[in-house]
Every structure is written in structure tokens, then in C-alpha cells.
PDB file of N, CA and C in Angstrom:
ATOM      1  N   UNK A   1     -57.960 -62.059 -83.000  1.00  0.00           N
ATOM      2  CA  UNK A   1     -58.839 -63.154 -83.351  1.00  0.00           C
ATOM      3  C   UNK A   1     -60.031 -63.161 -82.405  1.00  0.00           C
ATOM      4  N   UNK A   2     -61.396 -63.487 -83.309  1.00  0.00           N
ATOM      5  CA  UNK A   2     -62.283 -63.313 -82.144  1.00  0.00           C
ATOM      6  C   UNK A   2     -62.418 -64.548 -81.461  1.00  0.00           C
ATOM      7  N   UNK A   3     -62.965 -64.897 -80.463  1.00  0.00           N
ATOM      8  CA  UNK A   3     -63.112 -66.124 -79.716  1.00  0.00           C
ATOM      9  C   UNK A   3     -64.701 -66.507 -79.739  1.00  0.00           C
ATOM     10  N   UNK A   4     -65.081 -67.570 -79.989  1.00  0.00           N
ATOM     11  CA  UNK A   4     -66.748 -67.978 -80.124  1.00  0.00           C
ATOM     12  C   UNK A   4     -66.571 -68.972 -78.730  1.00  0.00           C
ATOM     13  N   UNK A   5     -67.163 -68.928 -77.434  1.00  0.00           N
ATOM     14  CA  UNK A   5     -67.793 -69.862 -76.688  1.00  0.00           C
ATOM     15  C   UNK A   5     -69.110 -70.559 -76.976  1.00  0.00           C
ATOM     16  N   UNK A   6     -68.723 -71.667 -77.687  1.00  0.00           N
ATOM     17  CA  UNK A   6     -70.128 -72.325 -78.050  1.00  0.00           C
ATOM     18  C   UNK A   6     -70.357 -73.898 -77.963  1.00  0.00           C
ATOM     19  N   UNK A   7     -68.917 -74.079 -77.318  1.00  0.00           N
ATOM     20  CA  UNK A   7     -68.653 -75.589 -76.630  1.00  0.00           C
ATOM     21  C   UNK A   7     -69.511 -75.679 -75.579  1.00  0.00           C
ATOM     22  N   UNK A   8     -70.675 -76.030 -75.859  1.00  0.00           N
ATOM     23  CA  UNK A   8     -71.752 -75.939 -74.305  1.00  0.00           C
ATOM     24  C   UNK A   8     -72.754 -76.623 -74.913  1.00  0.00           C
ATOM     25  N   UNK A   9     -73.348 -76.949 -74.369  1.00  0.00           N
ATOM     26  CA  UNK A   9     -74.755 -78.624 -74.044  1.00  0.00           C
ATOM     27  C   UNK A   9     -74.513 -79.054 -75.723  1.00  0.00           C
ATOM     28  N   UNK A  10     -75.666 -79.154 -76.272  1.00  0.00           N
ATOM     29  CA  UNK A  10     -75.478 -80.176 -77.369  1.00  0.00           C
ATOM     30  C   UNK A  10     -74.004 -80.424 -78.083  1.00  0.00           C
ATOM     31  N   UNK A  11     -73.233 -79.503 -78.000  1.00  0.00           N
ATOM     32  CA  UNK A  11     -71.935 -79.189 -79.165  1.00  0.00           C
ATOM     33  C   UNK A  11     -71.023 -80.015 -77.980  1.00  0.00           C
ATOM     34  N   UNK A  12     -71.125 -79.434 -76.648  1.00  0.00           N
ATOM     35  CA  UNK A  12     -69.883 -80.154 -76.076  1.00  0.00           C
ATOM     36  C   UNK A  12     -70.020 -81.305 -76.059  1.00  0.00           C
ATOM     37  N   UNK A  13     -71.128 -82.280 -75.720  1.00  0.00           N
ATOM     38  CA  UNK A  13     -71.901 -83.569 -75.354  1.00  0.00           C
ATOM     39  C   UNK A  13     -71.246 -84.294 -76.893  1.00  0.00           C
ATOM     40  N   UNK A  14     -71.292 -83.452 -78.190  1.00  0.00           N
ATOM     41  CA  UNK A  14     -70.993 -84.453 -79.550  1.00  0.00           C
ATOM     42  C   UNK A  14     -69.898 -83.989 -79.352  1.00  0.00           C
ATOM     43  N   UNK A  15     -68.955 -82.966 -78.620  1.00  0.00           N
ATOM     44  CA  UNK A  15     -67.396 -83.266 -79.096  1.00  0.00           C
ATOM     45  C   UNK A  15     -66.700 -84.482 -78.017  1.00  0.00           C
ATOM     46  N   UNK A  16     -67.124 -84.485 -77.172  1.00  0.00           N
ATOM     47  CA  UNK A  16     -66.635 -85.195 -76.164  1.00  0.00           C
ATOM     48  C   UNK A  16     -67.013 -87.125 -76.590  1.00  0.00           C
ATOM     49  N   UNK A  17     -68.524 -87.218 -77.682  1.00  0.00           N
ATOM     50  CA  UNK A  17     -68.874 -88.388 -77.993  1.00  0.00           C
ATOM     51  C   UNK A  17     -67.791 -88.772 -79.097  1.00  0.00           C
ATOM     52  N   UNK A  18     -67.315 -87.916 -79.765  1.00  0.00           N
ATOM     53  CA  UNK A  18     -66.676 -87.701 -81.287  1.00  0.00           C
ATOM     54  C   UNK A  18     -65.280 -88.404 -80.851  1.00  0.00           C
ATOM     55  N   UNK A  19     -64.641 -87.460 -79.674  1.00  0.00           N
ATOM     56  CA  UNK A  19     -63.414 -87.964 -79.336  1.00  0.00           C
ATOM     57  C   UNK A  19     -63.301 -89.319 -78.819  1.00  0.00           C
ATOM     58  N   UNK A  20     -63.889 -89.507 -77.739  1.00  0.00           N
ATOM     59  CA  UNK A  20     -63.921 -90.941 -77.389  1.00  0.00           C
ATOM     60  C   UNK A  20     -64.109 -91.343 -78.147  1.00  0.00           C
ATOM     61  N   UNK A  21     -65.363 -91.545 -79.140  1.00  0.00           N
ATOM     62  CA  UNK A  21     -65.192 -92.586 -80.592  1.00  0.00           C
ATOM     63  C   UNK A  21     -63.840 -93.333 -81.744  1.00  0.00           C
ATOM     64  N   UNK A  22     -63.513 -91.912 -82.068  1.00  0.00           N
ATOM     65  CA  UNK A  22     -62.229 -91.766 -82.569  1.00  0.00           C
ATOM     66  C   UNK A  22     -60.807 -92.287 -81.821  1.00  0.00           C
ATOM     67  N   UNK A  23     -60.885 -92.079 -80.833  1.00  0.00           N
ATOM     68  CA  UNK A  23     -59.662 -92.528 -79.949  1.00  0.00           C
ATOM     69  C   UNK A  23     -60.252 -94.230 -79.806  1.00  0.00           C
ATOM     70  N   UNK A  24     -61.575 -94.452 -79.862  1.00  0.00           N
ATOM     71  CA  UNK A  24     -61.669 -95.869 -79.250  1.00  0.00           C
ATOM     72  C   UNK A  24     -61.670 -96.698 -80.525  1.00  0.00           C
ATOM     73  N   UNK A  25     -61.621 -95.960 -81.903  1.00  0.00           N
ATOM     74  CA  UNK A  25     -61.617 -96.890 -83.010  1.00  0.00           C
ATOM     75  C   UNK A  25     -60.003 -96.785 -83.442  1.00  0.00           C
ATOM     76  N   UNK A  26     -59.203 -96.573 -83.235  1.00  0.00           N
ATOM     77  CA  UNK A  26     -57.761 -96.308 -82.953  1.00  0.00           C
ATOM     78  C   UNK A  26     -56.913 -97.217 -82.163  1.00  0.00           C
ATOM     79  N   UNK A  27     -57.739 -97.620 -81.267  1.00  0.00           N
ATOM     80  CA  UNK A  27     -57.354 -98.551 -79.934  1.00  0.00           C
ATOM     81  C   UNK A  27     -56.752 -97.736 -78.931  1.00  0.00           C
ATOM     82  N   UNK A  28     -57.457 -96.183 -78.883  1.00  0.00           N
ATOM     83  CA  UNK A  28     -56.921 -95.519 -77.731  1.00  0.00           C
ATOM     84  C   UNK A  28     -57.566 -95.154 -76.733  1.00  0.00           C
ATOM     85  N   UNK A  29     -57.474 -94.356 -75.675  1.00  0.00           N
ATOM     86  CA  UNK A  29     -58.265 -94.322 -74.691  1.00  0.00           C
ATOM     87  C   UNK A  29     -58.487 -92.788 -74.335  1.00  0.00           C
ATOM     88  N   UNK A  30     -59.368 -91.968 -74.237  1.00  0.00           N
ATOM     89  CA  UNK A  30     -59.778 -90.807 -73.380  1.00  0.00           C
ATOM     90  C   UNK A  30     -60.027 -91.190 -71.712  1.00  0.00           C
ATOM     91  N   UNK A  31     -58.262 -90.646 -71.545  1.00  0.00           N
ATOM     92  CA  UNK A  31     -58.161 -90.847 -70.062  1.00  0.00           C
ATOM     93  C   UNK A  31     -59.324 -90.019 -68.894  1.00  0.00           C
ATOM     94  N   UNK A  32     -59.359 -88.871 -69.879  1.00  0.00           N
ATOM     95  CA  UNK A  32     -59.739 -87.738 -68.974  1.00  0.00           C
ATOM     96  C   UNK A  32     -59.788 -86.211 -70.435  1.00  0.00           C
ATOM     97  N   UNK A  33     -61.187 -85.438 -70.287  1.00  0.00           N
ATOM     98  CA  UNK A  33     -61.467 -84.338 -70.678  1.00  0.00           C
ATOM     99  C   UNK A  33     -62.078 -83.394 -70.174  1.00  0.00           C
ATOM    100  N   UNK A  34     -61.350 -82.165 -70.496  1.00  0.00           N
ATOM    101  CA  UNK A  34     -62.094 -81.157 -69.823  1.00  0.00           C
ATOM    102  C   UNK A  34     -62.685 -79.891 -71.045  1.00  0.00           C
ATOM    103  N   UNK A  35     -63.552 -80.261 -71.476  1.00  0.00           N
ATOM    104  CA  UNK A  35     -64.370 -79.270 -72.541  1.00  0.00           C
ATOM    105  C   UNK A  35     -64.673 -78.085 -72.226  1.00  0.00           C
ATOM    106  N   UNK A  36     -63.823 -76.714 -72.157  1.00  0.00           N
ATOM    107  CA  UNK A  36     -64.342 -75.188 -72.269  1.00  0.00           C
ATOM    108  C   UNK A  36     -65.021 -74.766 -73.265  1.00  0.00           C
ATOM    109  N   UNK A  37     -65.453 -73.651 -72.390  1.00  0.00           N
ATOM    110  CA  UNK A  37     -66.493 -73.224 -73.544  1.00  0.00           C
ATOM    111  C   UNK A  37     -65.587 -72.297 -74.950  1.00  0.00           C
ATOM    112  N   UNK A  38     -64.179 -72.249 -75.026  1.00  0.00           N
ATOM    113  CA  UNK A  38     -63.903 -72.038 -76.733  1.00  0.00           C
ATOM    114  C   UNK A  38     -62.621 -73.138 -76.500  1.00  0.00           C
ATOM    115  N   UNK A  39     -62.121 -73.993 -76.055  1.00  0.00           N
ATOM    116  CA  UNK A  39     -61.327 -74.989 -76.319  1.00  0.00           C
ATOM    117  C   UNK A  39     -61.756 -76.336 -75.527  1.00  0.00           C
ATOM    118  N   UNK A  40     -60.818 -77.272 -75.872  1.00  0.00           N
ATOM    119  CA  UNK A  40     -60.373 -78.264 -75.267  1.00  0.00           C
ATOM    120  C   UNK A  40     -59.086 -79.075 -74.852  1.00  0.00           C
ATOM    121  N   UNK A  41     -59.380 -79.739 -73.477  1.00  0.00           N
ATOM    122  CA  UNK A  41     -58.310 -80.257 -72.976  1.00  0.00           C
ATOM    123  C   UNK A  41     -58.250 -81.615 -73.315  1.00  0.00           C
ATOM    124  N   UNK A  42     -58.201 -82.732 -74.128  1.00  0.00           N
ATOM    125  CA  UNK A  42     -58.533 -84.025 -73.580  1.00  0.00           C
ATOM    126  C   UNK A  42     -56.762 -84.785 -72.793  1.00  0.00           C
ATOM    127  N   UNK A  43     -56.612 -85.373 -72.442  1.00  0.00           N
ATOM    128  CA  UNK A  43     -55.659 -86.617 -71.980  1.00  0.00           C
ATOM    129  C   UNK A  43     -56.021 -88.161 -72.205  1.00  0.00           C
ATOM    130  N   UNK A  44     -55.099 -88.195 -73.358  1.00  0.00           N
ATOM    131  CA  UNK A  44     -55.678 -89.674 -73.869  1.00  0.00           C
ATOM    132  C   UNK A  44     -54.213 -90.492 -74.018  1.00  0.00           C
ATOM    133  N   UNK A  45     -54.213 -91.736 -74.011  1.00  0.00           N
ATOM    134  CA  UNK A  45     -53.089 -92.751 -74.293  1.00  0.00           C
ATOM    135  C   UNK A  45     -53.692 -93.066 -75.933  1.00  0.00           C
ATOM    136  N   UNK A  46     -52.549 -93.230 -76.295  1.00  0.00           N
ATOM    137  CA  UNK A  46     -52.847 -93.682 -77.758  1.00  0.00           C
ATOM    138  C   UNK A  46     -51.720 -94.919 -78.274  1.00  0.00           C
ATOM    139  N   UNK A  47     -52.104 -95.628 -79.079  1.00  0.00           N
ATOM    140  CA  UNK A  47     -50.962 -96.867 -79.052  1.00  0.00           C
ATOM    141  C   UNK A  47     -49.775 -96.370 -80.147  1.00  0.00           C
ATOM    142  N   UNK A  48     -48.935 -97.072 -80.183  1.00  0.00           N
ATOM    143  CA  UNK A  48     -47.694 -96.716 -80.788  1.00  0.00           C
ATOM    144  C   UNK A  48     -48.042 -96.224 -82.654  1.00  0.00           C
ATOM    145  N   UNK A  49     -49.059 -97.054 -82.696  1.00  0.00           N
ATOM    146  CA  UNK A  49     -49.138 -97.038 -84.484  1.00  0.00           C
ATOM    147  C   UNK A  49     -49.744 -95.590 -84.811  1.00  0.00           C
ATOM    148  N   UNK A  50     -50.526 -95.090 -83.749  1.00  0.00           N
ATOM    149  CA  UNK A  50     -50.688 -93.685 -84.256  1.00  0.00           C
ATOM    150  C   UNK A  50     -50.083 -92.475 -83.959  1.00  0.00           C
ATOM    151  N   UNK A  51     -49.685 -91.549 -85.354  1.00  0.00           N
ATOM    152  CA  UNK A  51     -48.574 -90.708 -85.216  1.00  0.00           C
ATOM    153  C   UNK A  51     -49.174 -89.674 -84.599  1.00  0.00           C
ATOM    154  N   UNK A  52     -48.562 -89.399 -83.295  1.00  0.00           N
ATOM    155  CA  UNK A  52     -48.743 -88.091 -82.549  1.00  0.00           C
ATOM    156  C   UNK A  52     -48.755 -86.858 -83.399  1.00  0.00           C
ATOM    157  N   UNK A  53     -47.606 -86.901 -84.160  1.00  0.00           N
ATOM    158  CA  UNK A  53     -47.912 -85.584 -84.809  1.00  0.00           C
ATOM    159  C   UNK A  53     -49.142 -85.245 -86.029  1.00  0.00           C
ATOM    160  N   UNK A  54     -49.711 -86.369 -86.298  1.00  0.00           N
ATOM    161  CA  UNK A  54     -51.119 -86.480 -87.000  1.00  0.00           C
ATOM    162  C   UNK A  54     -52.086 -85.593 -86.243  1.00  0.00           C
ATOM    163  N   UNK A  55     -51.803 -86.243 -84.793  1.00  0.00           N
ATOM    164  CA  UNK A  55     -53.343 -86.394 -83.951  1.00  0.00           C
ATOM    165  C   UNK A  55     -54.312 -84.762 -84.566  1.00  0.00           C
ATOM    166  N   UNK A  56     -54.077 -84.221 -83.823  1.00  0.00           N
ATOM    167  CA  UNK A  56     -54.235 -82.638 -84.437  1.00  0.00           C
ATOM    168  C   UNK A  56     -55.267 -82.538 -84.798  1.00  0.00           C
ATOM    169  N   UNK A  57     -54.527 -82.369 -86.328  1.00  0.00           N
ATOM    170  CA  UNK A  57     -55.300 -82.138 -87.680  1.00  0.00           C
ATOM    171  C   UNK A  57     -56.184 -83.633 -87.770  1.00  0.00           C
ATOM    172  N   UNK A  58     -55.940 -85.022 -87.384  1.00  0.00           N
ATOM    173  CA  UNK A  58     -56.982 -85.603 -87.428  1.00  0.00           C
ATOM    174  C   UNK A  58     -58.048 -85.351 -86.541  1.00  0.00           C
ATOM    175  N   UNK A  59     -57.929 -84.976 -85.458  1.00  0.00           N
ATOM    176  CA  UNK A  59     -59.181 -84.840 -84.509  1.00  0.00           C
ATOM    177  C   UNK A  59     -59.437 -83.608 -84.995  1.00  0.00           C
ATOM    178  N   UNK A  60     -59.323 -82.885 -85.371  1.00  0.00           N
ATOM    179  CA  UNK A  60     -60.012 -81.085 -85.845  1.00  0.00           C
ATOM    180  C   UNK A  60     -60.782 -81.482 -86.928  1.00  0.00           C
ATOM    181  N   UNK A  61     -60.118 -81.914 -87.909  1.00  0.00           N
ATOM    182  CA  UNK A  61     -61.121 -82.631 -89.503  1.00  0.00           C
ATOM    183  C   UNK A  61     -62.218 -83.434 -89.054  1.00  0.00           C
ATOM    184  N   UNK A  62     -62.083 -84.530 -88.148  1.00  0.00           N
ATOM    185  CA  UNK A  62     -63.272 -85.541 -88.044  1.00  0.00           C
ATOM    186  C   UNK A  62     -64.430 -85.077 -87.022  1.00  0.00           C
ATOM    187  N   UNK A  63     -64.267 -83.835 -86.057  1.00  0.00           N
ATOM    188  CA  UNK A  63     -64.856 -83.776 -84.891  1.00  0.00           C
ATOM    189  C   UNK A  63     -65.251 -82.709 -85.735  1.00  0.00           C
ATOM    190  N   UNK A  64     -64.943 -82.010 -86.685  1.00  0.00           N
ATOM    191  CA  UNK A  64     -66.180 -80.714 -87.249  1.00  0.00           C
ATOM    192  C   UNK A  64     -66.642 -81.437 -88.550  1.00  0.00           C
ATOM    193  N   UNK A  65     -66.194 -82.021 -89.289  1.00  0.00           N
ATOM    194  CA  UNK A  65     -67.021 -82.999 -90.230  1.00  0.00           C
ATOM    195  C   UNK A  65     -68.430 -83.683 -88.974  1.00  0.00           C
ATOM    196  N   UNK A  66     -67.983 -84.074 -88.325  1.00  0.00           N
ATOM    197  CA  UNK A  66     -69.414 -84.724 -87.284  1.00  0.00           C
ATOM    198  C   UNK A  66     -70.318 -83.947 -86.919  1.00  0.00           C
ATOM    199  N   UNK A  67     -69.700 -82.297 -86.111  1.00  0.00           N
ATOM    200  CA  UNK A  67     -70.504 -81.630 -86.123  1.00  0.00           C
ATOM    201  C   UNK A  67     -71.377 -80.688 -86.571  1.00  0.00           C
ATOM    202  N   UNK A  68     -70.396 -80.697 -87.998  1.00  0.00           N
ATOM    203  CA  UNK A  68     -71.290 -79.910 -88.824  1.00  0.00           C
ATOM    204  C   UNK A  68     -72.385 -80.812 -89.525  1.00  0.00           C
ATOM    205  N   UNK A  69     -72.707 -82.136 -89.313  1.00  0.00           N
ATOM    206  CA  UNK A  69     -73.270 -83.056 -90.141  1.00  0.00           C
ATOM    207  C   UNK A  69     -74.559 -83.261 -89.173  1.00  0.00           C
ATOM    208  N   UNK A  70     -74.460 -82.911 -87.595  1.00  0.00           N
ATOM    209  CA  UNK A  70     -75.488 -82.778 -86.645  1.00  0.00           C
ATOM    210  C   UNK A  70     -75.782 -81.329 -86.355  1.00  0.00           C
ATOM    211  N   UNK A  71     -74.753 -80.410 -86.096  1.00  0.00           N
ATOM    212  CA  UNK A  71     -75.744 -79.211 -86.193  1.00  0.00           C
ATOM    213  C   UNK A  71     -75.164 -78.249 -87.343  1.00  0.00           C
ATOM    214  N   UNK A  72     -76.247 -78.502 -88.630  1.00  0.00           N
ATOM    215  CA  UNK A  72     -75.843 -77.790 -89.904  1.00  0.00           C
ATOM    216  C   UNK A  72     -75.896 -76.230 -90.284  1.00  0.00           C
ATOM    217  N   UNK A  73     -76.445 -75.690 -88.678  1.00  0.00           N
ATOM    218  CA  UNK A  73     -76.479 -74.063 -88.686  1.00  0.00           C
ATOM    219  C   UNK A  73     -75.488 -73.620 -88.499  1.00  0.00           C
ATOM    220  N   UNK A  74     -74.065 -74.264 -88.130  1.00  0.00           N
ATOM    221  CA  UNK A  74     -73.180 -74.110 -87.672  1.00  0.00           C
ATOM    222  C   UNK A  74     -71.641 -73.875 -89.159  1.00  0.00           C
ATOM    223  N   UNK A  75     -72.419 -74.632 -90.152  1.00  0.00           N
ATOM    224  CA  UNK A  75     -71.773 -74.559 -91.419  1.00  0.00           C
ATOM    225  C   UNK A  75     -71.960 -72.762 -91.696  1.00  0.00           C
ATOM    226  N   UNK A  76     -73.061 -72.175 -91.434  1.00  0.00           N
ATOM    227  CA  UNK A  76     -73.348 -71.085 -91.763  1.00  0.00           C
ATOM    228  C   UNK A  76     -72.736 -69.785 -91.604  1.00  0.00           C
ATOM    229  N   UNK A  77     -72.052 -70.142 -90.215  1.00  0.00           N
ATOM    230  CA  UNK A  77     -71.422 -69.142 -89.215  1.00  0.00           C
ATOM    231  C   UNK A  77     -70.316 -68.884 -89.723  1.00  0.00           C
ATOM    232  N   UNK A  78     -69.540 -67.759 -89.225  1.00  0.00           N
ATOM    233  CA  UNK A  78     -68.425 -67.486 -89.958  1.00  0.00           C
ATOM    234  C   UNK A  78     -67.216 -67.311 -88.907  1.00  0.00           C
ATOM    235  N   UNK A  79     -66.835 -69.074 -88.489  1.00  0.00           N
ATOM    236  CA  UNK A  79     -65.889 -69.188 -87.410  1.00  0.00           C
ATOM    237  C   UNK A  79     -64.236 -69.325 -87.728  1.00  0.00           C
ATOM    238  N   UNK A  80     -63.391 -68.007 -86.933  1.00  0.00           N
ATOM    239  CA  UNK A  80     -62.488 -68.139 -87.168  1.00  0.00           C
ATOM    240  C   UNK A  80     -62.034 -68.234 -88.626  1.00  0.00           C
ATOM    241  N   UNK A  81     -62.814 -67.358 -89.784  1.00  0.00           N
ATOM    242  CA  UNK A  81     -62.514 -67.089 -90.817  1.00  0.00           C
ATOM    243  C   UNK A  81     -63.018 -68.350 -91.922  1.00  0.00           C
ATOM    244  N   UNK A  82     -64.314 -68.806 -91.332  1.00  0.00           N
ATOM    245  CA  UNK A  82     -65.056 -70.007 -91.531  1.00  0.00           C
ATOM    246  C   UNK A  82     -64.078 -71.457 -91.526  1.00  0.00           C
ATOM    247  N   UNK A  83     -63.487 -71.384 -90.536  1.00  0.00           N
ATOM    248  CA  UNK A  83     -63.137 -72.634 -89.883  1.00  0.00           C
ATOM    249  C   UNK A  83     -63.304 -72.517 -88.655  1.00  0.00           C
ATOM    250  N   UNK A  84     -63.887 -73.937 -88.239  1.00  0.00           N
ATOM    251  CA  UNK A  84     -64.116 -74.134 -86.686  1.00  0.00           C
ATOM    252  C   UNK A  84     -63.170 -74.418 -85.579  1.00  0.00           C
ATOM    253  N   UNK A  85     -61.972 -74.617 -85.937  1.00  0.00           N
ATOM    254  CA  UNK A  85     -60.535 -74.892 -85.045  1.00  0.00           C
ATOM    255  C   UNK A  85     -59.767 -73.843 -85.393  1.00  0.00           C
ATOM    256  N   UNK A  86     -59.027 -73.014 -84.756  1.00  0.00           N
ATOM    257  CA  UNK A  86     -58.328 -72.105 -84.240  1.00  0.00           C
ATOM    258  C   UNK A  86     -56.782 -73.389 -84.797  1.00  0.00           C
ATOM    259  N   UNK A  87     -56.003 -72.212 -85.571  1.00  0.00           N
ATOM    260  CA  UNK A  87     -55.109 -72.866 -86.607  1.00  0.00           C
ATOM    261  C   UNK A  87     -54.160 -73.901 -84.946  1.00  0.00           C
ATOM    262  N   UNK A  88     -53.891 -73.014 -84.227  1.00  0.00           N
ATOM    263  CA  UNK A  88     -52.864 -73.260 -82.980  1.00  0.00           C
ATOM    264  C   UNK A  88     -53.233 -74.548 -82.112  1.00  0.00           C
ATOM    265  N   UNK A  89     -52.523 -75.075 -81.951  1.00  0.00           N
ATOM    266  CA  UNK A  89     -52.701 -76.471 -80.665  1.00  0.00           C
ATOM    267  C   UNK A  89     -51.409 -75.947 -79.922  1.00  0.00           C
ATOM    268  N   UNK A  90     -51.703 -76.921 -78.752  1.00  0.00           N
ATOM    269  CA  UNK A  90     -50.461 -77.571 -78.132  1.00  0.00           C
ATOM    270  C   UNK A  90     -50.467 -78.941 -77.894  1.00  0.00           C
ATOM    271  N   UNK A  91     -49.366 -79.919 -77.740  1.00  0.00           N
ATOM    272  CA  UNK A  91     -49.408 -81.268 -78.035  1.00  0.00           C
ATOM    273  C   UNK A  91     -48.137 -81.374 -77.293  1.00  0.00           C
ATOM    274  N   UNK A  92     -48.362 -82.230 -75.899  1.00  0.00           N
ATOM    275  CA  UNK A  92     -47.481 -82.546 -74.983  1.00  0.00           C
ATOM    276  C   UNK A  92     -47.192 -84.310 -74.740  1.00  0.00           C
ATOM    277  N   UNK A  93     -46.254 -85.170 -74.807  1.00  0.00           N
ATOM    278  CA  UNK A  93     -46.291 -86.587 -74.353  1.00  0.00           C
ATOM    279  C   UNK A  93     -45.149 -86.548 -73.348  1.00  0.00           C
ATOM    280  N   UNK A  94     -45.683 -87.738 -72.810  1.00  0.00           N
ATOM    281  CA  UNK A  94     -45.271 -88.323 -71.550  1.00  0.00           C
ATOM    282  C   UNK A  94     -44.699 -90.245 -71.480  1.00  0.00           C
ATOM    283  N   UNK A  95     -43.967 -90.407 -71.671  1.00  0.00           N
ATOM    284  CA  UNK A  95     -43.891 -91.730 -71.568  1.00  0.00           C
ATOM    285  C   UNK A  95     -43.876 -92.089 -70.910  1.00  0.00           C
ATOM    286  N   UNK A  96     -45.001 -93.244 -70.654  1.00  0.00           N
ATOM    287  CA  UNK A  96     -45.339 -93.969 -69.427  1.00  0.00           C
ATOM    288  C   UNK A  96     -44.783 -95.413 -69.059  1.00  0.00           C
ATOM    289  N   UNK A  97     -43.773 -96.169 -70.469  1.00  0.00           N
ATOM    290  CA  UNK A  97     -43.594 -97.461 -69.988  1.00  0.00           C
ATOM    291  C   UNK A  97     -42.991 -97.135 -71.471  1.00  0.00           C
ATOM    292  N   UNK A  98     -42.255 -98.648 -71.362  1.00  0.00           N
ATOM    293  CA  UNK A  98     -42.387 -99.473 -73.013  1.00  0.00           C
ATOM    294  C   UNK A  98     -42.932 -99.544 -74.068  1.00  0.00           C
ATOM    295  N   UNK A  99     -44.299 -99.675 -73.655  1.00  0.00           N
ATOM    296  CA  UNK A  99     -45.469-100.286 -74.376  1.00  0.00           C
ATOM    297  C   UNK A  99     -46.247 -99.145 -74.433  1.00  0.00           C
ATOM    298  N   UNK A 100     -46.522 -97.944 -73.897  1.00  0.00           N
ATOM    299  CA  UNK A 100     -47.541 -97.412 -73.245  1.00  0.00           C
ATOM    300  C   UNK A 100     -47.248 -95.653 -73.267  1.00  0.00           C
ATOM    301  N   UNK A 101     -47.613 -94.665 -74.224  1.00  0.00           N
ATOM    302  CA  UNK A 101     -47.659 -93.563 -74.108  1.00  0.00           C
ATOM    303  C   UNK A 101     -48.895 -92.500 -73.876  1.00  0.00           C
ATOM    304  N   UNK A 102     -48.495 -91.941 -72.916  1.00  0.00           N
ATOM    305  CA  UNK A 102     -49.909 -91.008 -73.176  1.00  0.00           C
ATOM    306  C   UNK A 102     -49.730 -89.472 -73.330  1.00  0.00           C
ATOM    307  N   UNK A 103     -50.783 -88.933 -73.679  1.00  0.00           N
ATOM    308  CA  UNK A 103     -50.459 -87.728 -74.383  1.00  0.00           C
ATOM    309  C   UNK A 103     -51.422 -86.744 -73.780  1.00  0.00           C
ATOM    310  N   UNK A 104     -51.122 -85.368 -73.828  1.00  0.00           N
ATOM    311  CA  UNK A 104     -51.960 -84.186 -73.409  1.00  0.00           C
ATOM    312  C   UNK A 104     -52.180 -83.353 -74.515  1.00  0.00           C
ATOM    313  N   UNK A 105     -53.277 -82.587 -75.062  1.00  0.00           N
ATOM    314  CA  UNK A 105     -53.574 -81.647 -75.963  1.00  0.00           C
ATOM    315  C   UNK A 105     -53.912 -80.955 -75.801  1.00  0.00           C
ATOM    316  N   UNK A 106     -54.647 -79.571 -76.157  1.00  0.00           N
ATOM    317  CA  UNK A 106     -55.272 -78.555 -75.946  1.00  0.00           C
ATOM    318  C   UNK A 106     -55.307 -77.786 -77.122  1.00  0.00           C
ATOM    319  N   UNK A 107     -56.948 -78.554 -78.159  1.00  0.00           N
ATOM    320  CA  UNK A 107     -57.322 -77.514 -79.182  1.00  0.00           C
ATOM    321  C   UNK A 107     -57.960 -76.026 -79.416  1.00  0.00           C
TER     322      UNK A 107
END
């Protein structure tokens, strides 16, 4: 598989705006991210009502729907067999309390 590094200034700046958005209309929080240039790390708490095993495929669908809607040269390219997420994650949780889970990813 080839690898595209293209997570850098404008693209990383809207994935990193995309996620926090999404996590903050959710009622969750981006504890902490670390954006490479062909993946990402974020660490976010998320509340009970949303299904971890969703997260994924929801943040891959909504964060390239956004960016292909701001940079539309990017529809053009032929990523990862013209998709922009690499089929593979990893998806780690941690329970932090009762009330209170947080989670690690890496798309």
C-alpha cells in the first residue's frame, strides 16, 4: 500500500478543527492530538451514549466529507484506491470512573 503524507498545514489545521467539532457536538472532548503527516493519534473522552465501536467509520466519513468540501483537488487524487482513510484503525479504551470513559485511536 502506498502511503500519501499530506496531513500538513491547511489539511492538518481542518482535520484537527473537524475532530474537535465532532467530538464537541457529541458532548465529547479532544483530550489531546497528535496529527502525522499520513495518520492520526487523537485521545478523546466520549460520553456513554456514543458507541465506541461506531467512532471509526464515523470520524473517517465526516472528516473527508469536510475535507473534500474545502480542498476539492483532493477528490481528484487517487488515495488509497480513491479513498482517503486507510481501511485499518486501532481503537483502545480505558476506563476512567463510573461516569467517565476515555478512549485512544490511531487512523
Amino acid at each position: 500500500m502506498q502511503v500519501f503524507r499530506i496531513l500538513v498545514g491547511a489539511v492538518r489545521d481542518a482535520i484537527e478543527g473537524a475532530f474537535k467539532a465532532m467530538f464537541g457536538f457529541a458532548g465529547g472532548e479532544v483530550v489531546e492530538m497528535n496529527v502525522r503527516r499520513d495518520h492520526v493519534h487523537p485521545v478523546v473522552m466520549i460520553p456513554p451514549k456514543v458507541a465506541v465501536s461506531e467512532l471509526p467509520a464515523r470520524l473517517k466519513g465526516q472528516t473527508l466529507i469536510k475535507l473534500f468540501n474545502k480542498f476539492r483537488e483532493m477528490k481528484k487524487k487517487p488515495y488509497w484506491g480513491n479513498l482517503f482513510w486507510a481501511k485499518s484503525f486501532y481503537l483502545g479504551t480505558v476506563g476512567l470512573g463510573a461516569n467517565v470513559v476515555g478512549s485512544t485511536a490511531a487512523f
